[in-house]
C-alpha atoms as a PDB file:
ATOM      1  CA  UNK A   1     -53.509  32.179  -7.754  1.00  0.00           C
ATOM      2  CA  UNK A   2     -55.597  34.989  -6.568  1.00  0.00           C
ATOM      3  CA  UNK A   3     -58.647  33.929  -4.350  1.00  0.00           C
ATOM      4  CA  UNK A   4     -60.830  35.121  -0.634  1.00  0.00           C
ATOM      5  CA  UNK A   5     -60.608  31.903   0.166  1.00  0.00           C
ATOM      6  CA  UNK A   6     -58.393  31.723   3.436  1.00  0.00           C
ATOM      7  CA  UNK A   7     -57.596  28.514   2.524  1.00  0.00           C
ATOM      8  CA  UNK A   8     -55.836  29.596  -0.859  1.00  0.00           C
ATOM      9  CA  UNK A   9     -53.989  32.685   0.469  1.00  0.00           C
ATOM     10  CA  UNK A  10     -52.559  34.902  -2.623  1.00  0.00           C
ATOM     11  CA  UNK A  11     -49.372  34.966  -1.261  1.00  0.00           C
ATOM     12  CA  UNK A  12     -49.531  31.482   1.685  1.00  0.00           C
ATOM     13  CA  UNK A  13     -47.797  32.090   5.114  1.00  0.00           C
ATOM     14  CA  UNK A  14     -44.750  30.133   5.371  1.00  0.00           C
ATOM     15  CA  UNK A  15     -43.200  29.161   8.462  1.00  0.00           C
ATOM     16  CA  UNK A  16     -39.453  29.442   9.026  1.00  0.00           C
ATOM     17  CA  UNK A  17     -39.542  25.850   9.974  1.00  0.00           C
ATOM     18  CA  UNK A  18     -39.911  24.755   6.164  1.00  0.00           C
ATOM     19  CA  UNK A  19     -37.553  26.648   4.838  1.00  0.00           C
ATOM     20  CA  UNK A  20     -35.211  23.359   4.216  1.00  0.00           C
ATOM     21  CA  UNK A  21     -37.772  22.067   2.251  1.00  0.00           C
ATOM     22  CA  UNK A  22     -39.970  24.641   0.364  1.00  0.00           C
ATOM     23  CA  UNK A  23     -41.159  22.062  -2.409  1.00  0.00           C
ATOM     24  CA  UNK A  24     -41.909  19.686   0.492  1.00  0.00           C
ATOM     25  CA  UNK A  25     -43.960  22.257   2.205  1.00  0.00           C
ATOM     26  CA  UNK A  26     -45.218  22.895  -1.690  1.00  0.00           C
ATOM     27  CA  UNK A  27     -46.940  18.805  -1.945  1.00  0.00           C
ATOM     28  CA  UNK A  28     -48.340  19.062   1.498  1.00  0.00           C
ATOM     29  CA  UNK A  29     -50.005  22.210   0.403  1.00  0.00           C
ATOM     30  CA  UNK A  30     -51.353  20.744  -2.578  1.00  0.00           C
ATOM     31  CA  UNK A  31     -52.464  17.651  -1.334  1.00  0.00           C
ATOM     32  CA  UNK A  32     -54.250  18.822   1.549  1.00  0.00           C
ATOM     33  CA  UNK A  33     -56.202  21.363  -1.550  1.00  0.00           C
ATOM     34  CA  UNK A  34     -56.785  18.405  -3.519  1.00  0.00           C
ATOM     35  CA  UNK A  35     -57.976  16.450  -0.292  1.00  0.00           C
ATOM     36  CA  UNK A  36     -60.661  19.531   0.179  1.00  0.00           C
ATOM     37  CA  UNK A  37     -61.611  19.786  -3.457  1.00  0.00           C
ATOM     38  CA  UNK A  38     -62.310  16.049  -3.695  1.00  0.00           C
ATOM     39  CA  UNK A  39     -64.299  16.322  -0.405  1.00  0.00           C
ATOM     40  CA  UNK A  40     -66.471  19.284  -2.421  1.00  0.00           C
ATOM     41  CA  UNK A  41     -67.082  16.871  -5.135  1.00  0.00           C
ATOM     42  CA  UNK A  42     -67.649  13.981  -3.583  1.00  0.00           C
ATOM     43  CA  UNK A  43     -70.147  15.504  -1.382  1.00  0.00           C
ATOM     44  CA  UNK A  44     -73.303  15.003  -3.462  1.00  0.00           C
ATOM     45  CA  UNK A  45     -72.669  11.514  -2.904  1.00  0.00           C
ATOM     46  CA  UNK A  46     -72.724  11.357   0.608  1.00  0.00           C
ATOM     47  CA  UNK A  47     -69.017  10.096   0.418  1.00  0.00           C
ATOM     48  CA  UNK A  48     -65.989  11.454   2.380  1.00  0.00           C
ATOM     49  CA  UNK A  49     -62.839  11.419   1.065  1.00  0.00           C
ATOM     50  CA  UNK A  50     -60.817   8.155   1.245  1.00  0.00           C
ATOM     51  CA  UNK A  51     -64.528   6.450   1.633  1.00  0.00           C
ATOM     52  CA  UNK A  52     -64.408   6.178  -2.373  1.00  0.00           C
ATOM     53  CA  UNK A  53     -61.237   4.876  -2.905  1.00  0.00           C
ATOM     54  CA  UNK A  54     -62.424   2.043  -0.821  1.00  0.00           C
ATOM     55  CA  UNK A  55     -65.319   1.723  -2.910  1.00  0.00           C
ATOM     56  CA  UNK A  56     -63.530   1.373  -6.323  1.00  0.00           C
ATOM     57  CA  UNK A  57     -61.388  -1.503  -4.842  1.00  0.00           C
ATOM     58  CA  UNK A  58     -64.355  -3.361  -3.973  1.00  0.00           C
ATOM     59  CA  UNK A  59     -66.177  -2.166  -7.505  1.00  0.00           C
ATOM     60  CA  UNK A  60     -63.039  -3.426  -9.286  1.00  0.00           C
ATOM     61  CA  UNK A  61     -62.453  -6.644  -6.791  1.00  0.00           C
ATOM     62  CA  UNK A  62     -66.053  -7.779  -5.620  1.00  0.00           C
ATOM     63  CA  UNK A  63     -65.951  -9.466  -1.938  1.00  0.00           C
ATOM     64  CA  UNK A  64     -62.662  -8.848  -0.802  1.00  0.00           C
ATOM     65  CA  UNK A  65     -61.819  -9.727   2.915  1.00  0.00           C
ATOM     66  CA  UNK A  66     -61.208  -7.092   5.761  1.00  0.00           C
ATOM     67  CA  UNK A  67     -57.593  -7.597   6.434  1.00  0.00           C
ATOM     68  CA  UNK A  68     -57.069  -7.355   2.776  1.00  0.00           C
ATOM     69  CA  UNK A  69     -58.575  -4.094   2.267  1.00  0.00           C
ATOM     70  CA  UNK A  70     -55.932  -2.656   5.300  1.00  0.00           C
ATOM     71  CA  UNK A  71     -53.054  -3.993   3.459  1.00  0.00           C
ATOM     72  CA  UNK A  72     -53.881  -2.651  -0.077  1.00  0.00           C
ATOM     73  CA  UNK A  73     -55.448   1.029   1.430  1.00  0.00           C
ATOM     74  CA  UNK A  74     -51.717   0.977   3.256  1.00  0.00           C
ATOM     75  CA  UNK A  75     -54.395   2.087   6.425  1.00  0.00           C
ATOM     76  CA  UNK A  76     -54.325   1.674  10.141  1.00  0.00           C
ATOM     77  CA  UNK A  77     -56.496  -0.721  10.292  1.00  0.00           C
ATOM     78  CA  UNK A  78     -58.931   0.949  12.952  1.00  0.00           C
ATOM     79  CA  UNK A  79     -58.882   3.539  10.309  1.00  0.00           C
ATOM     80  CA  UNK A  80     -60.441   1.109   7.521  1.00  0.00           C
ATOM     81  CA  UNK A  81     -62.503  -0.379  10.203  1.00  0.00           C
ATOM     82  CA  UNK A  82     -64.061   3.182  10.995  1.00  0.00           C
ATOM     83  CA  UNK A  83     -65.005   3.869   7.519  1.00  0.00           C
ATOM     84  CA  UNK A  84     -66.247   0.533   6.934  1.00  0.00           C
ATOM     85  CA  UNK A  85     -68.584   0.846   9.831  1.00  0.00           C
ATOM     86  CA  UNK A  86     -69.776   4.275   8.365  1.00  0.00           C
ATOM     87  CA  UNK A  87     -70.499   3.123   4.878  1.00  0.00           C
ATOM     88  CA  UNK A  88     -72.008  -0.025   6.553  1.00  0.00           C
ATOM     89  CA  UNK A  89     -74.078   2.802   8.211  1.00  0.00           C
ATOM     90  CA  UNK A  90     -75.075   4.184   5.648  1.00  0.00           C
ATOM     91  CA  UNK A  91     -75.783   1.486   3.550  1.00  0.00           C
ATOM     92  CA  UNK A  92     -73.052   1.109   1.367  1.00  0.00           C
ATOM     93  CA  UNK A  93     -71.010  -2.020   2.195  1.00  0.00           C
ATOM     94  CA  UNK A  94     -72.027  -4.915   4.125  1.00  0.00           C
ATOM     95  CA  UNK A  95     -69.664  -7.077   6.026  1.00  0.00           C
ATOM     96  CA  UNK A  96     -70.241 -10.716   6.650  1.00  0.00           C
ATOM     97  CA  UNK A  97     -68.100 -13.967   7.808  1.00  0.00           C
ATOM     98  CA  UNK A  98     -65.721 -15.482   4.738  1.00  0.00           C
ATOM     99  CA  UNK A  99     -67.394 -18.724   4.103  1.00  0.00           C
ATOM    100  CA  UNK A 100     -63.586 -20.799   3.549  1.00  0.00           C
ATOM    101  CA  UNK A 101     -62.449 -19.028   6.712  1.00  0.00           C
ATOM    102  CA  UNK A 102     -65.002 -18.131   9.565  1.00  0.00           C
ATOM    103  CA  UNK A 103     -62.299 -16.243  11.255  1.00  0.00           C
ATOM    104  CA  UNK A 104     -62.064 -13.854   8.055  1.00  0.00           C
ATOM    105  CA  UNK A 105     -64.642 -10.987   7.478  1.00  0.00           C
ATOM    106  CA  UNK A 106     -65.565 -10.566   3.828  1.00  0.00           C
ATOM    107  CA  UNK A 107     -66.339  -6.729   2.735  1.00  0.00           C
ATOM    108  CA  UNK A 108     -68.664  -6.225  -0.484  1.00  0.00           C
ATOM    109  CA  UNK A 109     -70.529  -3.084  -2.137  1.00  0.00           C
ATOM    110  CA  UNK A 110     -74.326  -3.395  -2.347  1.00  0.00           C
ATOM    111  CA  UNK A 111     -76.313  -2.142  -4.680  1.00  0.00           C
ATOM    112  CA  UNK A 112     -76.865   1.346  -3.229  1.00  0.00           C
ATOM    113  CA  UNK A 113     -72.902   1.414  -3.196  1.00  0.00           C
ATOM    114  CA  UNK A 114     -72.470   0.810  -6.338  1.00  0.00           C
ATOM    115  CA  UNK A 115     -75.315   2.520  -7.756  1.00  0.00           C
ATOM    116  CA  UNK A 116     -72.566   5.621  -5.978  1.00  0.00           C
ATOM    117  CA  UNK A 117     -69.841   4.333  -9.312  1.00  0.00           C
ATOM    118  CA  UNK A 118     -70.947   7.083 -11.966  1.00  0.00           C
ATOM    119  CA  UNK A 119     -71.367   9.912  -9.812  1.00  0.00           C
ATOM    120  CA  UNK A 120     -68.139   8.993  -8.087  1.00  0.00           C
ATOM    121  CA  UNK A 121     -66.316   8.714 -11.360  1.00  0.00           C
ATOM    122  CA  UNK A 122     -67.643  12.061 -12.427  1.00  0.00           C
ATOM    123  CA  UNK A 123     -66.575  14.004  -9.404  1.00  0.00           C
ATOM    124  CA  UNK A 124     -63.068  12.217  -9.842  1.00  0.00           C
ATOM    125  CA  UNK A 125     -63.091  13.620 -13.609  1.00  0.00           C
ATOM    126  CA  UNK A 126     -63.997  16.980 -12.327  1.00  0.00           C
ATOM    127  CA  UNK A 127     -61.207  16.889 -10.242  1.00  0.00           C
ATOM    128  CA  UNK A 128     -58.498  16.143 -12.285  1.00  0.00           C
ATOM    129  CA  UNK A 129     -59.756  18.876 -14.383  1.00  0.00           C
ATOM    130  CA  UNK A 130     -59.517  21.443 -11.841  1.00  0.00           C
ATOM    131  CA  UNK A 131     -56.339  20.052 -10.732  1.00  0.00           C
ATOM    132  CA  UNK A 132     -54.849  20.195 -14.428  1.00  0.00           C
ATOM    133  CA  UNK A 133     -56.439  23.244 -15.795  1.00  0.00           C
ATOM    134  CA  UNK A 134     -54.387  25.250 -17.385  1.00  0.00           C
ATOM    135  CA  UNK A 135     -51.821  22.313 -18.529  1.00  0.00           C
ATOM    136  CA  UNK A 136     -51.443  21.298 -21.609  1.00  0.00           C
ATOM    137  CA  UNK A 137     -51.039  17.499 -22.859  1.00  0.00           C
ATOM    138  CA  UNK A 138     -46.745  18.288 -22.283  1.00  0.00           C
ATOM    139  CA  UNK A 139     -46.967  19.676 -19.561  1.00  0.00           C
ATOM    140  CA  UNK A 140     -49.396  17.025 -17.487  1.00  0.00           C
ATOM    141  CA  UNK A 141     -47.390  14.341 -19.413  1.00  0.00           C
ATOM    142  CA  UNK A 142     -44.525  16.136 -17.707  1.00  0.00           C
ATOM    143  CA  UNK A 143     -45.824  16.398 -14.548  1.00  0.00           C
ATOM    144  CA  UNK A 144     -47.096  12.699 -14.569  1.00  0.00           C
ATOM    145  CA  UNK A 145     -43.602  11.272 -15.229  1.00  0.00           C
ATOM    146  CA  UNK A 146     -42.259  13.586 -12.037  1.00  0.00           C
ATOM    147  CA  UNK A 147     -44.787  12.748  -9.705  1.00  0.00           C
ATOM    148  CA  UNK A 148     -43.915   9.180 -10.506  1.00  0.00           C
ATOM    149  CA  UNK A 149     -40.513   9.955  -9.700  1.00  0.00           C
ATOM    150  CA  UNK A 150     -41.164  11.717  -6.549  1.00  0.00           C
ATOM    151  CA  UNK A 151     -43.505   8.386  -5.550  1.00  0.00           C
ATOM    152  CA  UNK A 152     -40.832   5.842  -6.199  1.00  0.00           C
ATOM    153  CA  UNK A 153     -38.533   7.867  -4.043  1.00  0.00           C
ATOM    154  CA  UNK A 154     -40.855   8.169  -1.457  1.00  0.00           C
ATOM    155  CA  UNK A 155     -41.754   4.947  -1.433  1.00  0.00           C
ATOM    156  CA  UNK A 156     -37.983   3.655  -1.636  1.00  0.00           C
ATOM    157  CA  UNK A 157     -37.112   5.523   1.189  1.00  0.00           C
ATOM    158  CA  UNK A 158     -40.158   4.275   3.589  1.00  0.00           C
ATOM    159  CA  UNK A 159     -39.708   1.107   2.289  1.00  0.00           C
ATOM    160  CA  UNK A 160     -43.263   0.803   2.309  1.00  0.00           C
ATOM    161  CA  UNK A 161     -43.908  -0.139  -1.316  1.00  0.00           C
ATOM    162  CA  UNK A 162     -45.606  -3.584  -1.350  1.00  0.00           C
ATOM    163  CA  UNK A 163     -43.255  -6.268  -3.289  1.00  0.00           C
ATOM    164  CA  UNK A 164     -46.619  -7.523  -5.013  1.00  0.00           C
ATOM    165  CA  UNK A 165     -47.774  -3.986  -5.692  1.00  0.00           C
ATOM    166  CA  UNK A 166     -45.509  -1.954  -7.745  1.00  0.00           C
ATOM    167  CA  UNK A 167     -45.305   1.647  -7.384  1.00  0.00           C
ATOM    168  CA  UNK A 168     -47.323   3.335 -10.433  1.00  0.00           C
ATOM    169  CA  UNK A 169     -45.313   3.837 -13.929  1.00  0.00           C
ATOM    170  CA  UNK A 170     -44.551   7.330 -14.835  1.00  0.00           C
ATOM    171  CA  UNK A 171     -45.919   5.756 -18.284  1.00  0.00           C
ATOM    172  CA  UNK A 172     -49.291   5.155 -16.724  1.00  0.00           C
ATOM    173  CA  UNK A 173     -49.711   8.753 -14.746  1.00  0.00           C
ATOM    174  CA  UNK A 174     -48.442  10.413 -17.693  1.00  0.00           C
ATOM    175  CA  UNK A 175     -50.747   8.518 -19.886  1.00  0.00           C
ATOM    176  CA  UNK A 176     -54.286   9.394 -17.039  1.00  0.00           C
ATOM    177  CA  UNK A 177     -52.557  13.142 -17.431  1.00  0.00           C
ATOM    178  CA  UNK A 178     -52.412  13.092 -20.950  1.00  0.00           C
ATOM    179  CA  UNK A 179     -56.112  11.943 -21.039  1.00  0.00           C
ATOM    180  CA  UNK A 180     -57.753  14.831 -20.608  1.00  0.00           C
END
């Protein structure tokens, strides 16, 4: 990858310190890309990223409460609470007591959030064609099934996977990979 971007060096400095773990060093690198590319995308629609993975769950889920959100982002929960108050800000969300439990702070999208849905879904379609191109349908079946592998062994070794929440299937990241 040749670029003038300092951010995608041709040949990127590598510090003696990851030399233990150069594919390590390799997903850091390419998340914190993908991070920046989705933040290029996503800026048309006023959304930062993280801000619209929040809004899909409550596109796909309706109301949901608060503390719910925190557990299925996997957030700090002044993290969530942060963003929340920024797309309250701007308009996005509202937040309002749970009517079965006062205590309990329901979160929904309003309609200027979800009017945000197809020009969210478009910038995530953009991005998983820059982030494939050049792969063909073996290849990001391939690399589908061993991201999937490197997930469930992350997420066996943090023991962080939810019991109710199963880590994703290699089956169904090779099949979104395969998709386009």
């Amino acid at each position: 990858m040749t670029s003038d971007d300092p951010a995608c060096p041709d040949t990127p400095l590598l510090p003696a310190a990851t030399s233990g773990g150069p594919l390590s060093d390799a997903l850091s690198r390419v998340a914190r890309l993908h991070r920046a590319t989705a933040g290029k995308l996503l800026r048309c629609t006023g959304l930062y990223p993280g801000q619209e993975l929040l809004m899909k769950l409550l596109w796909e889920a309706g109301p949901v409460r608060q503390s719910e959100l925190i557990r299925t982002m996997e957030l700090d929960p002044s993290t969530v609470t942060k963003m929340l108050q920024r797309l309250e800000q701007t308009g996005h969300v509202r937040r309002h007591p749970d009517p079965v439990d006062r205590r309990a702070v329901l979160v929904e999208a309003t309609e200027d959030g979800c009017a945000l849905r197809p020009a969210v879904e478009a910038a995530w379609s953009r991005l998983e064609e820059r982030t494939l191109a050049g792969l063909d349908a073996a290849e990001r079946s391939e690399l589908g099934r061993l991201l999937a592998k490197v997930e469930g062994n992350l997420c066996t070794a943090a023991q962080d996977c939810p019991s109710d929440q199963p880590a994703r299937t290699s089956s169904a990241l090779s099949t979104s990979a395969a998709e386009l």
